[in-house]
Structures are given as structure tokens and as C-alpha cells.
PDB file of N, CA and C in Angstrom:
ATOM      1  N   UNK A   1     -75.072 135.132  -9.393  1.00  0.00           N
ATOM      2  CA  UNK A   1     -74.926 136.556  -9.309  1.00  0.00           C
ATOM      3  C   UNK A   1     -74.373 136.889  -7.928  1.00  0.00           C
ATOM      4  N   UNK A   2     -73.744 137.946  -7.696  1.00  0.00           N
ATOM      5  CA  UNK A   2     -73.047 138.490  -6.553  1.00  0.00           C
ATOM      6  C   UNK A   2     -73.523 139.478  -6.568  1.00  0.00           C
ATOM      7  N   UNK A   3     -73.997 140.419  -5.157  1.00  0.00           N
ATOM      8  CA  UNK A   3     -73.719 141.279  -5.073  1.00  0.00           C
ATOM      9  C   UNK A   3     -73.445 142.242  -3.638  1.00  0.00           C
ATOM     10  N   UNK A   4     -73.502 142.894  -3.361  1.00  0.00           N
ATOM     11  CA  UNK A   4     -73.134 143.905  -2.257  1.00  0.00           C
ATOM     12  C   UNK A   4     -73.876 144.779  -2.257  1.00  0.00           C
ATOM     13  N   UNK A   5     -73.863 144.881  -0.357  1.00  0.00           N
ATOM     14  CA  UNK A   5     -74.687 145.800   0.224  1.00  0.00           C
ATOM     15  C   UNK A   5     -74.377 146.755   1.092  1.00  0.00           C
ATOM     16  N   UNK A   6     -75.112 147.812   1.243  1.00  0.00           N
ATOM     17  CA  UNK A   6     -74.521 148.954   1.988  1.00  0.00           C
ATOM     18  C   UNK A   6     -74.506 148.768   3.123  1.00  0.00           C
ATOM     19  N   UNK A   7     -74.109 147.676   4.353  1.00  0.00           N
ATOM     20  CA  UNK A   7     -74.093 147.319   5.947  1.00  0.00           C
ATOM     21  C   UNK A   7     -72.421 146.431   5.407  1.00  0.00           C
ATOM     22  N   UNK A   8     -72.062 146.559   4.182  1.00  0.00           N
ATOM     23  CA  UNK A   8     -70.909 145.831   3.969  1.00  0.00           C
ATOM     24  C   UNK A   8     -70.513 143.913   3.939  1.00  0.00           C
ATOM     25  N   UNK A   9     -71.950 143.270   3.090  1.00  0.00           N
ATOM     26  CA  UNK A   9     -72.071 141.885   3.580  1.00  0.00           C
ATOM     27  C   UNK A   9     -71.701 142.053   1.589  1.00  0.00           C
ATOM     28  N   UNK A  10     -71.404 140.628   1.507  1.00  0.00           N
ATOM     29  CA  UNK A  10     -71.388 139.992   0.309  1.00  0.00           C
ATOM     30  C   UNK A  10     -71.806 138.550  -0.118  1.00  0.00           C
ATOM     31  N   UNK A  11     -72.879 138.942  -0.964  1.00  0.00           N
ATOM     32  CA  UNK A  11     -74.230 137.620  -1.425  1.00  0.00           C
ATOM     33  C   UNK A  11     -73.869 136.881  -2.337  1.00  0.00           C
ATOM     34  N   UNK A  12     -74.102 135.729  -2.292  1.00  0.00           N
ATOM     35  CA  UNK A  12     -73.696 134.819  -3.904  1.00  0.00           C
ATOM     36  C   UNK A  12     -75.279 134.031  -3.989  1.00  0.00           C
ATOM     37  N   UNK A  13     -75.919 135.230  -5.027  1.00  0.00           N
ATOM     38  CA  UNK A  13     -77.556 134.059  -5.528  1.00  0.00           C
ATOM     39  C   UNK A  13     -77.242 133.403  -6.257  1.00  0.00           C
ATOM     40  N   UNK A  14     -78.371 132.111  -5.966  1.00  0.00           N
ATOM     41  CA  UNK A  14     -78.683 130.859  -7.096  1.00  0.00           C
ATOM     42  C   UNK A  14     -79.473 131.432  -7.811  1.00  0.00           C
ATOM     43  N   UNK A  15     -79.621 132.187  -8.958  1.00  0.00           N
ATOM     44  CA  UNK A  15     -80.725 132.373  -9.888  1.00  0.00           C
ATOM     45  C   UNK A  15     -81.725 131.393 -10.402  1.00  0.00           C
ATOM     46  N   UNK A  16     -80.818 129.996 -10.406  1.00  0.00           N
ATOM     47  CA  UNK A  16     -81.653 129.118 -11.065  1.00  0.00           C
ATOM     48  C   UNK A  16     -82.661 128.840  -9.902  1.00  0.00           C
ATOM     49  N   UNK A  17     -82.128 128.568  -8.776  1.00  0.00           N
ATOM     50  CA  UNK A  17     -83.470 128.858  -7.324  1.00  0.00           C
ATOM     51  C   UNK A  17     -83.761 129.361  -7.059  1.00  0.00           C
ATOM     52  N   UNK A  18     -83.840 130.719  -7.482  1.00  0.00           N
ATOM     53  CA  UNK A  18     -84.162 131.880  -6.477  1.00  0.00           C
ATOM     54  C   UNK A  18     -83.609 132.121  -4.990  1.00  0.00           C
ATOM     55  N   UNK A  19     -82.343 132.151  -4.599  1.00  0.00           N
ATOM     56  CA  UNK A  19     -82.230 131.931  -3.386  1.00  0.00           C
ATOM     57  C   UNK A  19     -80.919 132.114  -3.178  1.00  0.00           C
ATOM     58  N   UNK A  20     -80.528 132.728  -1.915  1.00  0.00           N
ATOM     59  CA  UNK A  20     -79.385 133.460  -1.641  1.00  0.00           C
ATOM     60  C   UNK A  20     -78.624 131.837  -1.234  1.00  0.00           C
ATOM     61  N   UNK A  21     -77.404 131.699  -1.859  1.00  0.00           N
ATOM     62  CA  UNK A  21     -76.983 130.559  -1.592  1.00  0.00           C
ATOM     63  C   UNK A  21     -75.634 130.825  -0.476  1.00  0.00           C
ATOM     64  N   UNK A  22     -74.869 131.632  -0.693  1.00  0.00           N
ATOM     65  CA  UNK A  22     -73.806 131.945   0.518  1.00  0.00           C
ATOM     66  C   UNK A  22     -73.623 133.348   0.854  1.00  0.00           C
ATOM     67  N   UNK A  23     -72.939 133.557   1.659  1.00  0.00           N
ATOM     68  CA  UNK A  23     -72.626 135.140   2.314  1.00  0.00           C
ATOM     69  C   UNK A  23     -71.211 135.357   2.784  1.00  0.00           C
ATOM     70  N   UNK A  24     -71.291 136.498   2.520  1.00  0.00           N
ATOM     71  CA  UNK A  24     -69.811 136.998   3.595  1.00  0.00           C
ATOM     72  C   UNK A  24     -70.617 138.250   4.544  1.00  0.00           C
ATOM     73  N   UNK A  25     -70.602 137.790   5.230  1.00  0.00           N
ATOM     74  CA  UNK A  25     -70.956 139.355   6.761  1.00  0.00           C
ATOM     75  C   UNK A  25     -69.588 139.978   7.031  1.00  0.00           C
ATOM     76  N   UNK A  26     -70.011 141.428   6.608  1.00  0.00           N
ATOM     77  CA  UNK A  26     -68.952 141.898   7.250  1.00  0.00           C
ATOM     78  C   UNK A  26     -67.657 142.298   6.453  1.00  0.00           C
ATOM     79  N   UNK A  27     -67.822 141.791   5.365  1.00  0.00           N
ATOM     80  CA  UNK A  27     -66.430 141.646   4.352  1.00  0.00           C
ATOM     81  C   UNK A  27     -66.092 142.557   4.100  1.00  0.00           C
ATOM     82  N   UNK A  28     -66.962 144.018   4.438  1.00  0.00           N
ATOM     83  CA  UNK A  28     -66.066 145.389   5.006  1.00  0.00           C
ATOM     84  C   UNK A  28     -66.775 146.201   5.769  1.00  0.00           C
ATOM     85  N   UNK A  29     -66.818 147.506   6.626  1.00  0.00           N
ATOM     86  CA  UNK A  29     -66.872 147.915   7.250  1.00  0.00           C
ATOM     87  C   UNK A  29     -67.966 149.198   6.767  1.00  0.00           C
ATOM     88  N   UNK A  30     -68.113 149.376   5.405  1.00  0.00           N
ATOM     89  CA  UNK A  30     -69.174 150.145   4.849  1.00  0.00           C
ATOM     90  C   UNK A  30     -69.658 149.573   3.837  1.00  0.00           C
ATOM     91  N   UNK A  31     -70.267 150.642   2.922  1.00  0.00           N
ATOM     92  CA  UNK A  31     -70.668 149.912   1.444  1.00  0.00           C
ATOM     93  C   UNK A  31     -69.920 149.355   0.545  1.00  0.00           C
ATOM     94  N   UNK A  32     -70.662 148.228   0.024  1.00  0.00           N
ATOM     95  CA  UNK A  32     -69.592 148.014  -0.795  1.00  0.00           C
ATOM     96  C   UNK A  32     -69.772 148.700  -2.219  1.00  0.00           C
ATOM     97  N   UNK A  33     -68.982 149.331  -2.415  1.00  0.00           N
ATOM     98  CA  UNK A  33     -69.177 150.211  -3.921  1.00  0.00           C
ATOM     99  C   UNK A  33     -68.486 149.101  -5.305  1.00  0.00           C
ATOM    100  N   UNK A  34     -67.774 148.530  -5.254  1.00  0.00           N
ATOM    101  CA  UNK A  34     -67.331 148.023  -6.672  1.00  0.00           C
ATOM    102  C   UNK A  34     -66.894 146.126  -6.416  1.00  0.00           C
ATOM    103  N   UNK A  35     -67.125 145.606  -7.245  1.00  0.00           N
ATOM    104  CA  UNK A  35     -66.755 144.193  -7.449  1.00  0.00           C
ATOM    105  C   UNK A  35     -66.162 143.660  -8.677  1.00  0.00           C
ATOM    106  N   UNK A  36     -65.501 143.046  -8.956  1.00  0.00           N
ATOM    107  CA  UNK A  36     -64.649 142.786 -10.242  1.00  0.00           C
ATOM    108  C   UNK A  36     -64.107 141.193 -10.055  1.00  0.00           C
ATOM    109  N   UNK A  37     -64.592 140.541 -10.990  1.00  0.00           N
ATOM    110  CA  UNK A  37     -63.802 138.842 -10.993  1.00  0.00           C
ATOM    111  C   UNK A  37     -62.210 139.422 -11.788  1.00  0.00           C
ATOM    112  N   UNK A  38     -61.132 138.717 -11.542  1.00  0.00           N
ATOM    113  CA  UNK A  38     -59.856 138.847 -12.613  1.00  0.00           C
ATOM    114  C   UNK A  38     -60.214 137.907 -13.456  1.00  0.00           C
ATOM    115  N   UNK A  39     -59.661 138.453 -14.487  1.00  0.00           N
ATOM    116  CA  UNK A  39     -59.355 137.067 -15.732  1.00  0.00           C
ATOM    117  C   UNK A  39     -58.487 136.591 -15.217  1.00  0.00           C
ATOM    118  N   UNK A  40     -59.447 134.738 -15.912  1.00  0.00           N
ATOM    119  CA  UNK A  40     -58.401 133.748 -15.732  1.00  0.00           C
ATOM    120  C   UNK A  40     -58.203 132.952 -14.107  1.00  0.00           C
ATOM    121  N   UNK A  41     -58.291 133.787 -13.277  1.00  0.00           N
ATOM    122  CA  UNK A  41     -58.318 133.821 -11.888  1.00  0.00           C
ATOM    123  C   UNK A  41     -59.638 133.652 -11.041  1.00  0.00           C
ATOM    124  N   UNK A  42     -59.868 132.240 -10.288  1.00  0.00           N
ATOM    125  CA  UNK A  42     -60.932 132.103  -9.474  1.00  0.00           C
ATOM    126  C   UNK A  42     -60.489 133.216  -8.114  1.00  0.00           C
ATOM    127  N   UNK A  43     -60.872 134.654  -8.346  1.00  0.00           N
ATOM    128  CA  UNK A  43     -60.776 135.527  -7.728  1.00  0.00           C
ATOM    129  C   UNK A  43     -61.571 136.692  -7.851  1.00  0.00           C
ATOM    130  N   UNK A  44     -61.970 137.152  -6.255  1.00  0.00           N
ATOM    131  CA  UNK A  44     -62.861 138.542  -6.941  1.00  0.00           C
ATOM    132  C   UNK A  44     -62.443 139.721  -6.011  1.00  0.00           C
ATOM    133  N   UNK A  45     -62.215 140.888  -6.475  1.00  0.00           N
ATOM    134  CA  UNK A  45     -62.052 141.832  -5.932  1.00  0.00           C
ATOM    135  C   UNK A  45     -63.206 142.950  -5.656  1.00  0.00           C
ATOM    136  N   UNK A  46     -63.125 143.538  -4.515  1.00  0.00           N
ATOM    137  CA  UNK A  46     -63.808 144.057  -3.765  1.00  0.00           C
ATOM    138  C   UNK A  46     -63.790 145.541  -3.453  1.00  0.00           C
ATOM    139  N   UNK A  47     -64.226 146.534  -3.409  1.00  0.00           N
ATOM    140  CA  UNK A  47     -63.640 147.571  -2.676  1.00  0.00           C
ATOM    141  C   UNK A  47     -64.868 148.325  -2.163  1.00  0.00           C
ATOM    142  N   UNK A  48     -65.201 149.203  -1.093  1.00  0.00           N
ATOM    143  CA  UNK A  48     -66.015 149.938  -0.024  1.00  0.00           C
ATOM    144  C   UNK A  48     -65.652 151.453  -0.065  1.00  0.00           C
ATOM    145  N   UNK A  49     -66.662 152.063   0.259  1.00  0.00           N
ATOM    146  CA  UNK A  49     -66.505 153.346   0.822  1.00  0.00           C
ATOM    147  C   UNK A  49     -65.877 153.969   1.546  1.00  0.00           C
ATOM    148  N   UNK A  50     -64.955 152.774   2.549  1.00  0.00           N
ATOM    149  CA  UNK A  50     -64.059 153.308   3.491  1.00  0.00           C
ATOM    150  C   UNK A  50     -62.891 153.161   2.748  1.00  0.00           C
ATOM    151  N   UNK A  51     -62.683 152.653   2.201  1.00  0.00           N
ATOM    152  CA  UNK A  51     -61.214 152.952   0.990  1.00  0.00           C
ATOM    153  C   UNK A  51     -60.654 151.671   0.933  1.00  0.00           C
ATOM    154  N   UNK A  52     -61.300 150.783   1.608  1.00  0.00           N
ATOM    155  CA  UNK A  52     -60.754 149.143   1.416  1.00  0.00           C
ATOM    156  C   UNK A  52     -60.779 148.944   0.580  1.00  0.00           C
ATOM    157  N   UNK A  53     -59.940 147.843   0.036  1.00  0.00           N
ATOM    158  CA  UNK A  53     -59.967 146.702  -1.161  1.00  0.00           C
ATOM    159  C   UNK A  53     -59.360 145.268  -0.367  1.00  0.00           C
ATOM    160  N   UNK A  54     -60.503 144.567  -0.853  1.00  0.00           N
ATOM    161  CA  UNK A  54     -60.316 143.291  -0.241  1.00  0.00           C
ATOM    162  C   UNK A  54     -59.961 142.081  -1.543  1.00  0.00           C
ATOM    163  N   UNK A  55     -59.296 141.338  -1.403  1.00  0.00           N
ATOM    164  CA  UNK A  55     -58.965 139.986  -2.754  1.00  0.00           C
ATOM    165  C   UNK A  55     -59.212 138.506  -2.139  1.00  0.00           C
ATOM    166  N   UNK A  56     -59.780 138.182  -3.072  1.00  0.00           N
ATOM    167  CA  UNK A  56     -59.720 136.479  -3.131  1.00  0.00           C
ATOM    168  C   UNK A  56     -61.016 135.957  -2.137  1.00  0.00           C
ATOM    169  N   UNK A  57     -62.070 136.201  -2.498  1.00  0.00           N
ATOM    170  CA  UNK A  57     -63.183 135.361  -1.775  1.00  0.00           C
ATOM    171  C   UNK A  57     -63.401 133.785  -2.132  1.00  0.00           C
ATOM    172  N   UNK A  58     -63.667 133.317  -0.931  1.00  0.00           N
ATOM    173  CA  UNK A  58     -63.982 131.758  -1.144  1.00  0.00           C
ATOM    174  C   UNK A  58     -65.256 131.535  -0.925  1.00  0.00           C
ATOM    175  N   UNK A  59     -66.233 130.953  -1.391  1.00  0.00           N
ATOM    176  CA  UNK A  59     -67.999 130.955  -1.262  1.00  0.00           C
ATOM    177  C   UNK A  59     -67.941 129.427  -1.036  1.00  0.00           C
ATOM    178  N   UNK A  60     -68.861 129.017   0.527  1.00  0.00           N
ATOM    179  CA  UNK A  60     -69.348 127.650   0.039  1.00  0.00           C
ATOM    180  C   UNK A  60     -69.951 126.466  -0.736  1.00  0.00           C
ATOM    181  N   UNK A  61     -69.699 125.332  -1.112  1.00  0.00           N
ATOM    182  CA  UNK A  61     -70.566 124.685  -1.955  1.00  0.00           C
ATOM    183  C   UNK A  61     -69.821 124.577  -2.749  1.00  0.00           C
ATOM    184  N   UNK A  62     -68.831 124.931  -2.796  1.00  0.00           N
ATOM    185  CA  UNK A  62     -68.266 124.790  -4.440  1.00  0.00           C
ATOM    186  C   UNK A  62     -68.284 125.785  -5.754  1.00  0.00           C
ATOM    187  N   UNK A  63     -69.037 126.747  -5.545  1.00  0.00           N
ATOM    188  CA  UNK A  63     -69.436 127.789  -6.555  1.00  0.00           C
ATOM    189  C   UNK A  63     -68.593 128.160  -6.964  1.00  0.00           C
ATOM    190  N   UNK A  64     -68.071 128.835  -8.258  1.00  0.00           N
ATOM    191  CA  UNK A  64     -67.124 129.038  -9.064  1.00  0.00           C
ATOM    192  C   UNK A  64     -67.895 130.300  -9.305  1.00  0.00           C
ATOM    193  N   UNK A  65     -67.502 131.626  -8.659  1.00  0.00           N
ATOM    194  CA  UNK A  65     -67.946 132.942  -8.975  1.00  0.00           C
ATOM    195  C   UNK A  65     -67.646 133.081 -10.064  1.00  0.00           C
ATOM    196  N   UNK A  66     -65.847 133.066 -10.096  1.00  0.00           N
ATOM    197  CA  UNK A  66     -65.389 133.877 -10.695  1.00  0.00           C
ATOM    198  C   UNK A  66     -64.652 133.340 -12.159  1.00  0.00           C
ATOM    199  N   UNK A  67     -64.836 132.051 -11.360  1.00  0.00           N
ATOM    200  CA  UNK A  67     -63.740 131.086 -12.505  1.00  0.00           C
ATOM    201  C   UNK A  67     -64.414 131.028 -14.268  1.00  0.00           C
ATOM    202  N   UNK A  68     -65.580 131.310 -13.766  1.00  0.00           N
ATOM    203  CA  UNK A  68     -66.676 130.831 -15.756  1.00  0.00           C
ATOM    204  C   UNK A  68     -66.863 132.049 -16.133  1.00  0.00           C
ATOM    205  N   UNK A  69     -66.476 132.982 -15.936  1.00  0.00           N
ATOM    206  CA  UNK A  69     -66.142 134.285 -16.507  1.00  0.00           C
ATOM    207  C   UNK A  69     -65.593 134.299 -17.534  1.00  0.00           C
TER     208      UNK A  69
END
């Protein structure tokens, strides 16, 4: 699961551990209001309160956010 927080960080949990497995700090400058994987595409899109849209996160470990969609 992914999700976003209003200081603008982005989480990738292990559900099966319970446990926040990677982060992005910072990955924008306010909240993050919306997240979206593309089809087809190991890609996820992003966008904040300040009017950003950010593309293409990479998470450590190997995790495939977006790809088993």
C-alpha cells in the first residue's frame, strides 16, 4: 500500500509485516492530495496542494508498486 501525507512525504507499507518499508521525504512541498499507478507502466503519479505533479517513483528493495496493478 502507498500512501501520502500532509508534510508532503510518500510511504510504501509491507502489509504482510506491518511495517513501513520505504519513503520518499519531501516528494512535494505540501499535501499530497492524489496518487495514481498508469496502466501497464511501473509508474506512479503524484500530485499536491501546491499544484505539483510529480512522475515515476522508484522505491527501494525492489517493490513493484505499480507494476501488479
Amino acid at each position: 500500500m502507498v500512501t501520502g501525507s500532509t508534510i508532503g512525504h510518500i510511504a510504501l507499507w509491507n502489509l504482510e509485516e506491518k511495517k513501513l518499508q520505504s519513503q520518499i521525504r519531501n516528494a512535494h512541498q505540501s499535501t499530497v492530495s492524489g496518487m495514481n499507478c498508469l496502466p501497464s507502466e511501473p509508474l506512479m503519479v503524484t500530485s499536491a496542494a501546491d499544484n505539483s505533479l510529480k512522475v515515476g517513483y522508484h522505491f527501494d528493495m525492489g517493490c513493484k508498486v505499480c507494476s501488479d496493478l
